[in-house]
Protein backbone atom coordinates (compact mmCIF):
# COMPACT_ATOMS: atom_id res chain seq x y z
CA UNK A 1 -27.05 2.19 -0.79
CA UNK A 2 -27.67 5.25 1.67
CA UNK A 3 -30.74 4.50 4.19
CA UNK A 4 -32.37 6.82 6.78
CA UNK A 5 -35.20 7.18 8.89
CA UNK A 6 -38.60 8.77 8.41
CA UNK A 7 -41.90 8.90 11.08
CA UNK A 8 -44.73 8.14 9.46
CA UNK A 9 -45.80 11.58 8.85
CA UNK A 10 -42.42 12.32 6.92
CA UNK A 11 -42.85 8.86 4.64
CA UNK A 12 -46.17 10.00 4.25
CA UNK A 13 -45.65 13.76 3.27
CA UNK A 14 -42.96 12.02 0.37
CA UNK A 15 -45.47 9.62 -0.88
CA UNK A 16 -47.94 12.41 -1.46
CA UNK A 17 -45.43 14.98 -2.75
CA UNK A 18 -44.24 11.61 -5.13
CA UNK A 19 -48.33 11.52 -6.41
CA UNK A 20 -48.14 15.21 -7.19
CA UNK A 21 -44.98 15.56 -8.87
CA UNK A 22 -45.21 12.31 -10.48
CA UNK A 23 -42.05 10.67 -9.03
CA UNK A 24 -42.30 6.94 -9.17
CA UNK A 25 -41.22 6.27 -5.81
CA UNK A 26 -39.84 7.75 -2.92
CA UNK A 27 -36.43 6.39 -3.83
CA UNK A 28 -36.50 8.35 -7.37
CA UNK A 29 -37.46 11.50 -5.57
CA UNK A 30 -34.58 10.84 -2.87
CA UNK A 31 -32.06 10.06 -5.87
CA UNK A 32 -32.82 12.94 -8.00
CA UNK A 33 -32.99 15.44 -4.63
CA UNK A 34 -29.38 14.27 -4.14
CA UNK A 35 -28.03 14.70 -7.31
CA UNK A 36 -29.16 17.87 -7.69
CA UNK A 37 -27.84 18.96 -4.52
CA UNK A 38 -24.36 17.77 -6.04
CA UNK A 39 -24.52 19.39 -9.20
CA UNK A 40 -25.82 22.57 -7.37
CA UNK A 41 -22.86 22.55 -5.51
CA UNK A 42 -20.62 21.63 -8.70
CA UNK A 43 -22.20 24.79 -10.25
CA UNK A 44 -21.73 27.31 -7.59
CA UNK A 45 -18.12 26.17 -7.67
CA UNK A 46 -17.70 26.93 -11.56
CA UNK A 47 -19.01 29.72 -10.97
CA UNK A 48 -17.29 31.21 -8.33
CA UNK A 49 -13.97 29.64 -10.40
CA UNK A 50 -15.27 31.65 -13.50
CA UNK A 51 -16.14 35.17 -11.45
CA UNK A 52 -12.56 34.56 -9.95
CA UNK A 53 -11.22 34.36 -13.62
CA UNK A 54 -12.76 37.60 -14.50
CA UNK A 55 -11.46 39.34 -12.51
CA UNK A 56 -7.87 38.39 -13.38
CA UNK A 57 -9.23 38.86 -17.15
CA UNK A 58 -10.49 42.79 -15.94
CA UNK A 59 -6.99 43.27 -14.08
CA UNK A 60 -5.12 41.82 -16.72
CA UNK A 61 -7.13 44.69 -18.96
CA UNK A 62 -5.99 47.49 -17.07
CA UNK A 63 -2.57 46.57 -16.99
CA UNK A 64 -2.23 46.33 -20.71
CA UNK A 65 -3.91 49.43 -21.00
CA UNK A 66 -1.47 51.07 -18.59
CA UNK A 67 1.31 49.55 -20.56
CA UNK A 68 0.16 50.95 -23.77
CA UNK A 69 -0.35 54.26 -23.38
CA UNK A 70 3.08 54.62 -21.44
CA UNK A 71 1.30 54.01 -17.66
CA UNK A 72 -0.92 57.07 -18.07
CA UNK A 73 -3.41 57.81 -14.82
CA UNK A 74 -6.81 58.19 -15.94
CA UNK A 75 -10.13 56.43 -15.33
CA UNK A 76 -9.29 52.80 -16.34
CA UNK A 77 -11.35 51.06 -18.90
CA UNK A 78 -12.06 47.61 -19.50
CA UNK A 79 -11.68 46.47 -23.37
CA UNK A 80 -12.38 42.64 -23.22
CA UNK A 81 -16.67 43.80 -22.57
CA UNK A 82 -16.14 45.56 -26.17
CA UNK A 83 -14.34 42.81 -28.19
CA UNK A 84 -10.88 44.90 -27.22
CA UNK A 85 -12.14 48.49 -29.10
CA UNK A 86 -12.33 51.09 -27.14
């Protein structure tokens, strides 16, 4: 059970918002604002874990690339965005 305090213009600003949005109490609205705040922060997490893992994934790219053709300099190219053709 979490509890906090309101004034009376804050309870009453919820209640109203509750009417308009249809929320069945001030509790729902409080429970669903919270869990959405957790899975928002969930989500930016997977996604900075994912934008971290393509970059190893792009790296990864260019060192098989230099490793094929013998370590070659030339502009690098990224074959995992075309399915691996070139």
């Amino acid at each position: 059970m979490i509890s906090f305090r309101l004034s009376e213009d804050e309870y009453a600003s919820l209640r109203s918002f509750c009417e308009i949005h249809g929320a069945r109490s001030v509790s729902d609205l409080a429970r669903d604002a919270v869990h959405r705040l957790v899975r928002k922060d969930a989500d930016t997490q997977v996604a900075a874990t994912l934008e971290e893992l393509k970059g190893r994934l792009d790296s990864l790219d260019l060192q098989m690339q230099r490793l094929s053709t013998g370590g070659e300099a030339g502009p690098p190219q990224i074959m995992r965005h075309n399915n691996g053709k070139t």
